[in-house]
C-alpha atoms as a PDB file:
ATOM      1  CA  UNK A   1       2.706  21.567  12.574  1.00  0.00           C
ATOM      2  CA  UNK A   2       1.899  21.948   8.707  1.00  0.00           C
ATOM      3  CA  UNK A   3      -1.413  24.008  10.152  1.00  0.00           C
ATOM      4  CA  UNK A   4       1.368  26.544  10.320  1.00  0.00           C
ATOM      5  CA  UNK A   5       4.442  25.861   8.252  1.00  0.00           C
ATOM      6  CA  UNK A   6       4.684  25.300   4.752  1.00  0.00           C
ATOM      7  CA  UNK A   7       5.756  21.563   3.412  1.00  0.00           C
ATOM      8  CA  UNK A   8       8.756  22.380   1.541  1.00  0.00           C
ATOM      9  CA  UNK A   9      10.404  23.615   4.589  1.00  0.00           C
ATOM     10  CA  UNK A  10       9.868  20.104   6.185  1.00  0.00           C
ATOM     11  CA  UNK A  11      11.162  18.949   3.029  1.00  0.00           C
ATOM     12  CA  UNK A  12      14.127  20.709   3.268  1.00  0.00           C
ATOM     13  CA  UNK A  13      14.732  20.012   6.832  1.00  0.00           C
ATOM     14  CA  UNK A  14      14.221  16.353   5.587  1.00  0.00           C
ATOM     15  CA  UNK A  15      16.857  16.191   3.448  1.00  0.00           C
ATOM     16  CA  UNK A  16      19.749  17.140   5.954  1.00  0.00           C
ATOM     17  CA  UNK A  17      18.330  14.463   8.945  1.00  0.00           C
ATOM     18  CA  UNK A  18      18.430  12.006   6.589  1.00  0.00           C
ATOM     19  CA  UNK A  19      22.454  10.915   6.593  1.00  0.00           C
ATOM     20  CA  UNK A  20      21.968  10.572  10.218  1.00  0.00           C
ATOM     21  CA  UNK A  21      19.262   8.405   9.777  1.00  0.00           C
ATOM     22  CA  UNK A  22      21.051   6.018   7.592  1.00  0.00           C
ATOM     23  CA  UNK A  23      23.794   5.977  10.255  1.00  0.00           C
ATOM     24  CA  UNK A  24      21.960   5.068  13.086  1.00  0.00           C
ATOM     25  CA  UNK A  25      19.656   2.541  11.618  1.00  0.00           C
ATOM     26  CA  UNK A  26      21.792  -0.120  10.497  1.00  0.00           C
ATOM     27  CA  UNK A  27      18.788  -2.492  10.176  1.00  0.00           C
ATOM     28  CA  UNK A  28      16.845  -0.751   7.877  1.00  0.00           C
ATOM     29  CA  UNK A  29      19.581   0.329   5.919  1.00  0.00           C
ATOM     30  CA  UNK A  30      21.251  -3.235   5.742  1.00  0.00           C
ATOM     31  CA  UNK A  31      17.356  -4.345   4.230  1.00  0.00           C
ATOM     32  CA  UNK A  32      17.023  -1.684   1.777  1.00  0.00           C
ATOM     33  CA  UNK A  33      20.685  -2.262   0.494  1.00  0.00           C
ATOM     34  CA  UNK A  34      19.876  -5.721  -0.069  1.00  0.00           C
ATOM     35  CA  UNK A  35      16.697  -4.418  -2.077  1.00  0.00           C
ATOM     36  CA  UNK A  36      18.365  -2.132  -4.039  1.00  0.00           C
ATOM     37  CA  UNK A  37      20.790  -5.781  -5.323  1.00  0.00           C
ATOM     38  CA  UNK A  38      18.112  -7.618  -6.129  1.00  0.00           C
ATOM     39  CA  UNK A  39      16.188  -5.129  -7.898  1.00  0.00           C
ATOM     40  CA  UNK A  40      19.146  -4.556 -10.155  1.00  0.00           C
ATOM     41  CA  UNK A  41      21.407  -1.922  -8.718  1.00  0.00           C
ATOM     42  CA  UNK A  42      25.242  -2.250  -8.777  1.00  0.00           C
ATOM     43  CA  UNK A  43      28.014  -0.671  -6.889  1.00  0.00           C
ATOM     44  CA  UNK A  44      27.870   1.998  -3.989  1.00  0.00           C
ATOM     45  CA  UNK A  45      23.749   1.749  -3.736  1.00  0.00           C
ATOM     46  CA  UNK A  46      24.473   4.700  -0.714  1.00  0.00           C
ATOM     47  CA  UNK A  47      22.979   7.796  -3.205  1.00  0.00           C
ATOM     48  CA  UNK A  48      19.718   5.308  -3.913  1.00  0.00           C
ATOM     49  CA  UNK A  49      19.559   4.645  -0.345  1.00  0.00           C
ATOM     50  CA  UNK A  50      19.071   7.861   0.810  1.00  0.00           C
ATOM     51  CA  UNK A  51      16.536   8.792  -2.209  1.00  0.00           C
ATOM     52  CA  UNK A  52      14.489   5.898  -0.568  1.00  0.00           C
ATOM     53  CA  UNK A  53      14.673   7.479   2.885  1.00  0.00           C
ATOM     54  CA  UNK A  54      14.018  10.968   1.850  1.00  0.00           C
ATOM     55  CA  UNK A  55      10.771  10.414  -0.201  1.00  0.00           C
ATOM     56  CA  UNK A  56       9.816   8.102   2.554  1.00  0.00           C
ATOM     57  CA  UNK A  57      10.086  10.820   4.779  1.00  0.00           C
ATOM     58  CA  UNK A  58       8.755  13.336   2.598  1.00  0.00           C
ATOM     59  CA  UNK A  59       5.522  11.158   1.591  1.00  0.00           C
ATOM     60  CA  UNK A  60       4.758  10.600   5.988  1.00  0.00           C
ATOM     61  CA  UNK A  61       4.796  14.427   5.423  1.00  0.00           C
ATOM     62  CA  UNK A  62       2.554  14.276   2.789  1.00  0.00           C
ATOM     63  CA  UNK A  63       0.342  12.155   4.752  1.00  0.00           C
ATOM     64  CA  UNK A  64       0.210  14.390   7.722  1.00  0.00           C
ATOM     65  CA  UNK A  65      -0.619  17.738   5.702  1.00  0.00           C
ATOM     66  CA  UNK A  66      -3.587  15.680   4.093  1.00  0.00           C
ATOM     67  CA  UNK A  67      -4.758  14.966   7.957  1.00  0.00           C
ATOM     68  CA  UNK A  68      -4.312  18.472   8.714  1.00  0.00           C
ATOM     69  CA  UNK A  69      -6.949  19.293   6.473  1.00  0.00           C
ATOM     70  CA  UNK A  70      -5.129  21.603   4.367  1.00  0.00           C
ATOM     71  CA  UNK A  71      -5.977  23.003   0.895  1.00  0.00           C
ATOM     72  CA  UNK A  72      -4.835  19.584  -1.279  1.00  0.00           C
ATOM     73  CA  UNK A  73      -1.597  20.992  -3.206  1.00  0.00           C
ATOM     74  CA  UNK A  74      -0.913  17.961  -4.762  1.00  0.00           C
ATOM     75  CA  UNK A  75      -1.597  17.084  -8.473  1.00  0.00           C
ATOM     76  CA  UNK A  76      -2.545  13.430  -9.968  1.00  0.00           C
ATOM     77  CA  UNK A  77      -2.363  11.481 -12.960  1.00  0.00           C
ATOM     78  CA  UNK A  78      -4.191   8.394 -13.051  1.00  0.00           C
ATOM     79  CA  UNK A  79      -3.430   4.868 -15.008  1.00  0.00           C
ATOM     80  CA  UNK A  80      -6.102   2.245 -16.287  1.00  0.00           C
ATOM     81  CA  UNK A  81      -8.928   3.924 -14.059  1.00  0.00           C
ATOM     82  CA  UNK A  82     -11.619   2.794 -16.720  1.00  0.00           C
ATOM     83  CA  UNK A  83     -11.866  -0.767 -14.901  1.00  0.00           C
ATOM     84  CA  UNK A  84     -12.045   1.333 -11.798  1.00  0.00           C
ATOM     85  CA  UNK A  85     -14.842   3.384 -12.503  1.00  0.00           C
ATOM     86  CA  UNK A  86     -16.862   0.103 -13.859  1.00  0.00           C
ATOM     87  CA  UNK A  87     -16.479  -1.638 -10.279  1.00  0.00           C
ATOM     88  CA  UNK A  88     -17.827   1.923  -8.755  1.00  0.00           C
ATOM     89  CA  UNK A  89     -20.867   1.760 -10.786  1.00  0.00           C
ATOM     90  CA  UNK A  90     -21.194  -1.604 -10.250  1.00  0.00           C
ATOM     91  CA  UNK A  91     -23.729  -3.275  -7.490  1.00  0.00           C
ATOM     92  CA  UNK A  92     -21.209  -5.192  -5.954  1.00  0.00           C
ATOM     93  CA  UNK A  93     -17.911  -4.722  -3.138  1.00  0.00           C
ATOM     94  CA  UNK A  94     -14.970  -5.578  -4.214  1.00  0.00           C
ATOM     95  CA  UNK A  95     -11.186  -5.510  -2.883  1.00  0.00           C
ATOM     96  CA  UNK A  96      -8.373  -3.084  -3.058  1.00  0.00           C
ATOM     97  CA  UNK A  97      -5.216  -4.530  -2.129  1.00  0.00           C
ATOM     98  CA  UNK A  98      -2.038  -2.201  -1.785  1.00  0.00           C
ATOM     99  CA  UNK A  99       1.454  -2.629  -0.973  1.00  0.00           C
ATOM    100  CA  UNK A 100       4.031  -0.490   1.776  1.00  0.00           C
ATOM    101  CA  UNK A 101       5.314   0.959  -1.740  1.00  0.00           C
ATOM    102  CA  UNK A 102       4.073   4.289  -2.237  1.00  0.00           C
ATOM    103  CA  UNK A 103       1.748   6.299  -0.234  1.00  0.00           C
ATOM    104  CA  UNK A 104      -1.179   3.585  -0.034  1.00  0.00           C
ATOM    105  CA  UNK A 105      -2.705   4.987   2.647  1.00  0.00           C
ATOM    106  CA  UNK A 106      -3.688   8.082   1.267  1.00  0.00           C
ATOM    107  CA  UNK A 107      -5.532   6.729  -1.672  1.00  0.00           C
ATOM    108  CA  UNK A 108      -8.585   7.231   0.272  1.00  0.00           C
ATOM    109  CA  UNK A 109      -8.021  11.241   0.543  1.00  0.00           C
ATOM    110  CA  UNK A 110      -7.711  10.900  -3.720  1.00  0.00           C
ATOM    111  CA  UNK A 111     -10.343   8.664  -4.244  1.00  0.00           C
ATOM    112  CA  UNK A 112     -12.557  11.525  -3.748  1.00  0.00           C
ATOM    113  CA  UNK A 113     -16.008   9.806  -5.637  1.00  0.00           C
ATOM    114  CA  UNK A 114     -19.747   9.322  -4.407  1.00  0.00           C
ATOM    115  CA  UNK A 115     -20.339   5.853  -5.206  1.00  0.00           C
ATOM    116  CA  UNK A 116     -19.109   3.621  -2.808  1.00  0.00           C
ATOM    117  CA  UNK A 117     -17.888   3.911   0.959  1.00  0.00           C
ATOM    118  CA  UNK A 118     -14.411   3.050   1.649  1.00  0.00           C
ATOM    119  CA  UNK A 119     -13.655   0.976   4.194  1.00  0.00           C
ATOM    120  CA  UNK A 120      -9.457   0.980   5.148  1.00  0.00           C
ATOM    121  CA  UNK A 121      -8.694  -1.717   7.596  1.00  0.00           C
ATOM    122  CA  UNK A 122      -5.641  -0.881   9.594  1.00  0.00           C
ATOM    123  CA  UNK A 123      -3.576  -2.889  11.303  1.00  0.00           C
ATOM    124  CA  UNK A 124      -1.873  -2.841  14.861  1.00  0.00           C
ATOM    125  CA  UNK A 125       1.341  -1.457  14.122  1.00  0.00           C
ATOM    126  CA  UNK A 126       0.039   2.094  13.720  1.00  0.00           C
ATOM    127  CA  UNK A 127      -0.392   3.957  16.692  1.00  0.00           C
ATOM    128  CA  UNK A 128      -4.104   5.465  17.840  1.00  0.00           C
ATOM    129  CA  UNK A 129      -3.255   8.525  17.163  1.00  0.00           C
ATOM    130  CA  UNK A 130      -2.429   8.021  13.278  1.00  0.00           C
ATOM    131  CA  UNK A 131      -5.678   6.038  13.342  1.00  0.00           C
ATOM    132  CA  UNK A 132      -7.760   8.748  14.555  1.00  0.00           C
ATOM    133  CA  UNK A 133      -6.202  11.401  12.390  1.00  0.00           C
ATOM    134  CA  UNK A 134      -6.783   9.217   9.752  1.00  0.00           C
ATOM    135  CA  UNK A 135     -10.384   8.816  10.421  1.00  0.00           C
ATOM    136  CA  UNK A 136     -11.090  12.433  10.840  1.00  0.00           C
ATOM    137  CA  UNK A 137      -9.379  13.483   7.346  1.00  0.00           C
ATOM    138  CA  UNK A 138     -11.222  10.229   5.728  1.00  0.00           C
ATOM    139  CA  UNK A 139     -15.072  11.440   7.344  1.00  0.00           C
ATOM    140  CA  UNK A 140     -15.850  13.370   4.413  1.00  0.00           C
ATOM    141  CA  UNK A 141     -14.448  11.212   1.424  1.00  0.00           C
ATOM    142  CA  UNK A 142     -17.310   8.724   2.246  1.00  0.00           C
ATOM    143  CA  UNK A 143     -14.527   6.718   4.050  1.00  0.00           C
ATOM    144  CA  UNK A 144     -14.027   4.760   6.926  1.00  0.00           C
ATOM    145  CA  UNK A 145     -11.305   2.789   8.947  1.00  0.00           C
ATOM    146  CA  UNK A 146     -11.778  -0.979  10.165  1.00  0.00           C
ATOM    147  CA  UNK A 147      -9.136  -1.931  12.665  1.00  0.00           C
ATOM    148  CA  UNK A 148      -7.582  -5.274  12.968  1.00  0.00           C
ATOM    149  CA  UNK A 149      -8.846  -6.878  16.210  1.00  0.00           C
ATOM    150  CA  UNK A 150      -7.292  -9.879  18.044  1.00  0.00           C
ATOM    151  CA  UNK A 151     -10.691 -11.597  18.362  1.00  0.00           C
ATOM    152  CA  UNK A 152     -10.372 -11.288  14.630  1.00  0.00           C
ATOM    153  CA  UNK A 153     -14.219  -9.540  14.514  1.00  0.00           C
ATOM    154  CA  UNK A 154     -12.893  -7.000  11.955  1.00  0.00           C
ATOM    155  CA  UNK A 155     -13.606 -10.048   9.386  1.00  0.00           C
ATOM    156  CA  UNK A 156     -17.414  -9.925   9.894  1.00  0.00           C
ATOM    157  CA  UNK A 157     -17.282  -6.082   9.495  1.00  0.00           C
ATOM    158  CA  UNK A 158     -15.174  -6.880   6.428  1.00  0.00           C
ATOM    159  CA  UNK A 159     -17.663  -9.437   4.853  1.00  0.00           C
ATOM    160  CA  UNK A 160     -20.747  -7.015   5.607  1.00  0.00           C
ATOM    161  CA  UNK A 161     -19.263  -3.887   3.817  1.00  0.00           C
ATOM    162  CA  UNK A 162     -18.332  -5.784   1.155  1.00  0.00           C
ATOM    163  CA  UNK A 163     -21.679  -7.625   0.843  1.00  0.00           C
ATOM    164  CA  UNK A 164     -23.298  -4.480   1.067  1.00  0.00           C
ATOM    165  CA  UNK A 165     -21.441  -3.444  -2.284  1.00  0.00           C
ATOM    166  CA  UNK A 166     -18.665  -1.287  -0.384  1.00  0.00           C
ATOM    167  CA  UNK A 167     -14.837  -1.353  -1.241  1.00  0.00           C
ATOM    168  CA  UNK A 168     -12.737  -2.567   0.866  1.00  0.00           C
ATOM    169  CA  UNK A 169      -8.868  -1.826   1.364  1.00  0.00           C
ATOM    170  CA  UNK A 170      -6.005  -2.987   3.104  1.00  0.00           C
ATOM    171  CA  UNK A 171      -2.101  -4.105   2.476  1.00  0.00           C
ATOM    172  CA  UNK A 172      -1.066  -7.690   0.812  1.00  0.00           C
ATOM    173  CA  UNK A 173       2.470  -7.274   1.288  1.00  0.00           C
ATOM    174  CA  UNK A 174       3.279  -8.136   4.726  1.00  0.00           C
ATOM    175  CA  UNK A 175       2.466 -11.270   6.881  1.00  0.00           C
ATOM    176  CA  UNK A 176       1.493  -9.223   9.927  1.00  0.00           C
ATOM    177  CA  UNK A 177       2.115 -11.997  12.218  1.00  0.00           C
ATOM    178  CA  UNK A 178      -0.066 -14.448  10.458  1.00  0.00           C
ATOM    179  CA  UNK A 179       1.167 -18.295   9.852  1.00  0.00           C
ATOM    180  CA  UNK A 180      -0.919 -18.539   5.900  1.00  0.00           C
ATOM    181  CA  UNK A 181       0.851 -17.253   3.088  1.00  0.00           C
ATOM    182  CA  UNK A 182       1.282 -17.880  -0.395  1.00  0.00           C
ATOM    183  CA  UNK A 183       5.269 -18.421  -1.421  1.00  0.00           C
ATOM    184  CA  UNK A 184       6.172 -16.844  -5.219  1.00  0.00           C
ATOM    185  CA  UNK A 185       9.534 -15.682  -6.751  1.00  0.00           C
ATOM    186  CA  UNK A 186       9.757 -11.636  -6.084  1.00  0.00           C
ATOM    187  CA  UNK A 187      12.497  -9.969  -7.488  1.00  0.00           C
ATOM    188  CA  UNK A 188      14.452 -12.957  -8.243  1.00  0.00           C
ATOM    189  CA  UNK A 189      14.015 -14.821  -4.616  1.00  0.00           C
ATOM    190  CA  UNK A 190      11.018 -16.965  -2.881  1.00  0.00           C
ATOM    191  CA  UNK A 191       8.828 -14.542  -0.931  1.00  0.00           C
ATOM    192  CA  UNK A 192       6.262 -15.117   1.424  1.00  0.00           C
ATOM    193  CA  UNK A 193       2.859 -13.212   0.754  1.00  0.00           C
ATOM    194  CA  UNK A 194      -0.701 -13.252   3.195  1.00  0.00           C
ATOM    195  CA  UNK A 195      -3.061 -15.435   1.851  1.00  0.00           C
ATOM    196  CA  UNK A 196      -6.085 -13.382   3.702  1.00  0.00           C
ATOM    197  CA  UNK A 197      -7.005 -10.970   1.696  1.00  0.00           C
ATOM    198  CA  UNK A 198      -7.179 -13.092  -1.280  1.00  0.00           C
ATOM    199  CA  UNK A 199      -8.583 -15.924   0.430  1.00  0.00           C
ATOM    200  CA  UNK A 200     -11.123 -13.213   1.159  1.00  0.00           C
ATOM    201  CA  UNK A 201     -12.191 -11.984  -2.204  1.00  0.00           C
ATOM    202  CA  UNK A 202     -11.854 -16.096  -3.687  1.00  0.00           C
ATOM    203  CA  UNK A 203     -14.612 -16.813  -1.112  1.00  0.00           C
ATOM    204  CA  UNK A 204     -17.024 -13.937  -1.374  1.00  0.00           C
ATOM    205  CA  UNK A 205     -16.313 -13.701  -5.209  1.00  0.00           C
ATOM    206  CA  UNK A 206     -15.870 -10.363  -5.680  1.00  0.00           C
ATOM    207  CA  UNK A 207     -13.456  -9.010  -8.131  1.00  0.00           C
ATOM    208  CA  UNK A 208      -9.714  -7.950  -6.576  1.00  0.00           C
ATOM    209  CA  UNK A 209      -7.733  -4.758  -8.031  1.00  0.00           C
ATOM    210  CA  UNK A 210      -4.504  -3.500  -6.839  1.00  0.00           C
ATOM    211  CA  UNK A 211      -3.825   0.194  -6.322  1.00  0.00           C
ATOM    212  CA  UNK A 212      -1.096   2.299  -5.973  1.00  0.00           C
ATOM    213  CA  UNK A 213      -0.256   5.746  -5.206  1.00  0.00           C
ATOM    214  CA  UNK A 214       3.379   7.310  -6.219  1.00  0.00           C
ATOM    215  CA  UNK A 215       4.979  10.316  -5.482  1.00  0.00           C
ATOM    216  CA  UNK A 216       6.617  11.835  -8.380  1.00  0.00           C
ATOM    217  CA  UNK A 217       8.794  15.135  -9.157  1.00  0.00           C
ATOM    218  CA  UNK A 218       6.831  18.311  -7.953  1.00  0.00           C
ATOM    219  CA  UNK A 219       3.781  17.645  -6.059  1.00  0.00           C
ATOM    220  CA  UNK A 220       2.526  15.275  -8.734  1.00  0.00           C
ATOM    221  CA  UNK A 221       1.269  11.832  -7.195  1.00  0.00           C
ATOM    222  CA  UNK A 222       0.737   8.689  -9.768  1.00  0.00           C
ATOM    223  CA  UNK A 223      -2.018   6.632  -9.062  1.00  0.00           C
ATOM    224  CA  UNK A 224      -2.028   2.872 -10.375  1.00  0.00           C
ATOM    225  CA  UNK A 225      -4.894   1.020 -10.557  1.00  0.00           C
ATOM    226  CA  UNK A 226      -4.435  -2.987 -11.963  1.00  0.00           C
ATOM    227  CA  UNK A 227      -7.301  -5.289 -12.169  1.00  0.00           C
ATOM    228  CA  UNK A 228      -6.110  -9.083 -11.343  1.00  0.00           C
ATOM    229  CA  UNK A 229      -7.890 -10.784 -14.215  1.00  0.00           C
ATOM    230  CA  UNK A 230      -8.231 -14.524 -13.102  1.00  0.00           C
ATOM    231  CA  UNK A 231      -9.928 -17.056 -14.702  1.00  0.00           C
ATOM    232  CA  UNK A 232     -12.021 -18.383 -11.697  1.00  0.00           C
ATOM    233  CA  UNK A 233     -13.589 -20.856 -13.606  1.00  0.00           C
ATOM    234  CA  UNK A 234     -10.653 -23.081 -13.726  1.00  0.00           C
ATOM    235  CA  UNK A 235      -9.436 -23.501 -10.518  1.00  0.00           C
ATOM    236  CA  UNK A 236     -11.295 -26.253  -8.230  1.00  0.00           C
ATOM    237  CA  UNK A 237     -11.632 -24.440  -4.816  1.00  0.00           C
ATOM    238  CA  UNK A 238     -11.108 -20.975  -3.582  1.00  0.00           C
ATOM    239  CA  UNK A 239      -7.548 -21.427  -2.252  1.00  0.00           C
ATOM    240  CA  UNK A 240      -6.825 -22.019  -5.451  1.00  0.00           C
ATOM    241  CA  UNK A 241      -8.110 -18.927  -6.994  1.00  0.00           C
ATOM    242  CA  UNK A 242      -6.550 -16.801  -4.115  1.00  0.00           C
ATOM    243  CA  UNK A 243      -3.344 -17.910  -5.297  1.00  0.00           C
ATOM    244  CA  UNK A 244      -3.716 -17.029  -8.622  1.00  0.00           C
ATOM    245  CA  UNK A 245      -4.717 -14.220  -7.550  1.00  0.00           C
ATOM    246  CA  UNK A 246      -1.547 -13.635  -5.047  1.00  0.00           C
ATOM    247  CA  UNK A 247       0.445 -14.316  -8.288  1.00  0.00           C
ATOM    248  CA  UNK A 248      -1.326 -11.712 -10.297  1.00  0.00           C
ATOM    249  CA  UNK A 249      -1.041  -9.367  -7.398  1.00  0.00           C
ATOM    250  CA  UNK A 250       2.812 -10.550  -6.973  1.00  0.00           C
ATOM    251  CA  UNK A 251       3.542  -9.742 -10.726  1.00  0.00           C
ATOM    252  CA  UNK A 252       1.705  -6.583 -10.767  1.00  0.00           C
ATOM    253  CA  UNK A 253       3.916  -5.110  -7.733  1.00  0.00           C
ATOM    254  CA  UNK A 254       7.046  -5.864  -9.280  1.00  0.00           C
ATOM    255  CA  UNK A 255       6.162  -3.827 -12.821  1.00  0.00           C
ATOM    256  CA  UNK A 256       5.100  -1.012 -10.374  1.00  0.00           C
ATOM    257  CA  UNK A 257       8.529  -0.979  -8.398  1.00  0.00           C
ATOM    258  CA  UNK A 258      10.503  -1.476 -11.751  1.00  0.00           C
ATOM    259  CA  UNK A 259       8.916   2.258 -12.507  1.00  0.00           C
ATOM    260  CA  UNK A 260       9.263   3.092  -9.122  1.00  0.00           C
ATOM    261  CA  UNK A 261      12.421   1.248  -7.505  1.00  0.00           C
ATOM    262  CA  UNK A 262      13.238   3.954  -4.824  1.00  0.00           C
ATOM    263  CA  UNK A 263       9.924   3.749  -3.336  1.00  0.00           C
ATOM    264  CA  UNK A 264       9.832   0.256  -1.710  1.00  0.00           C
ATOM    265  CA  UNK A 265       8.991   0.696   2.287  1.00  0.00           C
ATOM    266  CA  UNK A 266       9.713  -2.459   4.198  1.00  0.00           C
ATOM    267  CA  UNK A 267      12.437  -1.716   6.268  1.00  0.00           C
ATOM    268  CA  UNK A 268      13.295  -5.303   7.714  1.00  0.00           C
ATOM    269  CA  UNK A 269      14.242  -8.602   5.827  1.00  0.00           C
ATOM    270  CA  UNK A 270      11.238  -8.767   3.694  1.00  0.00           C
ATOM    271  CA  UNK A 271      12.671 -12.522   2.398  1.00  0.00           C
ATOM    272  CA  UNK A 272      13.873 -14.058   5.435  1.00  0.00           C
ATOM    273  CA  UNK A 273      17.201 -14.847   4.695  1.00  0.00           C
ATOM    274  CA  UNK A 274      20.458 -14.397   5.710  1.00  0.00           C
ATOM    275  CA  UNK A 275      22.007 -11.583   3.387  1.00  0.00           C
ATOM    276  CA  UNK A 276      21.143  -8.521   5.358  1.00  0.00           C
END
C-alpha cells in the first residue's frame, strides 16, 4: 500500500480507528491501563491509552514503509553510540537485546554500517509473511534473520555468528513460552524476565548492550544504545552473571520507558497477576 500512498494519510486514518479499537479489545486495553498505574499515571488514563495505541499503530506503519523499500523519510538522533561503535570495530560478536517498547525491529534498517552482519532472530509469533518482508528490506543492510525453531537449532546458528564476530539481536522482554526466567522488581512489582539471551552472552562471554529505537514528534526516531557494564569477575558461574546482567538490562528498560511511557507494547498481563 505505502508503494502508492503517502504515510500521513495512514496516519490520519489511524487516528479515527483507534476508539474502536480500544472498545473492542478489552484485553489489551485492561493491560495497558494497568501499565499506565504502575508507571505513575492517575485518574482517567483513557487520553494516554489511546496515545499508546495510535503510535503503536503508526510505528507497524513505519515498519511496513521501511519494507516497502521507500526513500527513508525518517530522521535520527542517537544516544551513547561511542560504546557502540567500539564493539563494531571490535573482533568479537556480541549481543543486542531489545524490548516490545519502541520500534526494535527496525533497528536493523538504521543500523546502516559495514562492519558487522546482523543477525535478528525472530520468533514464532510473527507471521511468514512479516518474516520475509523483513528479510528482503534487511538484504542490503548486511543483515539477516534467524528464526526460532522448535528443535531449538537456531542456537547453533546463534553461537556461530556470534563466534564469528557478528551481532546478534533479539527481544529480552517476553518469556515466549519458555519455563527459565530471571524474577526482578519492574515498575514497582516482581516480573518475570528470559534468562536465554543472557545465559547466552554469560557463556560465550561476549559483551551485552541494549538498544532501543523511539518514535518521537515529526518523523524523528531516538535511538538508545546502553552497554550493561557487569563486573564478570565476581560472580562464580555464568548464571550468575546472566542475572546481573538481566538486572542491568531490567534497570535500563525502565529509565527508557520513564522518557518514553506511552510506548510500552505488551498487550497482555505482562506480571501475571490478578489486577487486569
Amino acid at each position: 500500500m505505502f508503494r502508492y500512498v503517502d504515510i500521513r494519510v495512514g496516519y490520519a486514518i489511524l487516528g479515527l480507528v483507534i476508539p474502536f479499537y480500544m472498545i473492542f479489545n478489552q484485553s489489551g486495553y485492561k493491560a495497558i491501563k494497568d501499565y499506565f498505574r504502575r508507571i505513575g499515571y492517575k485518574g482517567n488514563v483513557n487520553y494516554h491509552i489511546y496515545r499508546n495505541h495510535y503510535l503503536f499503530g503508526q510505528m507497524m506503519m513505519d515498519k511496513f514503509y521501511l519494507f516497502a523499500r521507500k526513500k527513508n523519510i525518517f530522521k535520527s538522533r542517537v544516544t551513547d553510540w561511542d560504546q557502540f561503535t567500539e564493539l563494531l570495530k571490535g573482533k568479537g560478536g556480541f549481543l543486542i537485546s531489545g524490548a516490545h517498547a519502541g520500534n526494535f525491529e527496525i533497528c536493523g534498517y538504521f543500523l546502516q554500517q559495514r562492519l558487522k552482519k546482523l543477525n535478528a532472530v525472530v520468533f514464532g509469533g510473527e507471521s511468514a509473511f512479516m518474516q520475509e518482508n523483513r528479510a528482503s528490506a534487511l538484504s542490503g543492510n548486511m543483515a539477516e534473520l534467524i528464526p526460532v525453531s522448535p528443535d531449538m537449532s537456531h542456537l547453533f546458528t546463534i553461537k556461530s555468528a556470534l563466534e564469528k564476530g557478528e551481532m546478534v539481536s533479539m527481544p529480552s522482554d517476553r518469556l515466549f513460552g519458555s519455563t527459565k526466567s530471571f524474577s526482578f522488581p519492574f515498575l514497582g512489582s516482581p516480573a518475570n524476565f528470559p534468562m536465554g539471551s543472557f545465559l547466552l552472552a554469560a557463556q560465550l562471554d561476549v559483551p551485552m548492550v541494549s538498544l532501543y529505537v523511539m518514535r518521537e514528534r515529526g518523523m524523528k526516531y531516538h535511538i538508545i544504545c546502553k552497554q550493561m557494564s557487569v563486573d564478570r569477575s565476581q560472580y562464580r558461574n555464568s548464571r550468575e552473571i546472566a542475572r546481573a546482567l538481566c538486572q542491568a538490562y531490567v534497570e535500563q528498560l525502565e529509565n527508557v520507558l520513564k522518557s518514553y511511557p506511552h510506548q510500552w507494547f505488551n498487550f497482555y498481563d505482562f506480571w501475571n497477576n490478578n489486577t487486569v
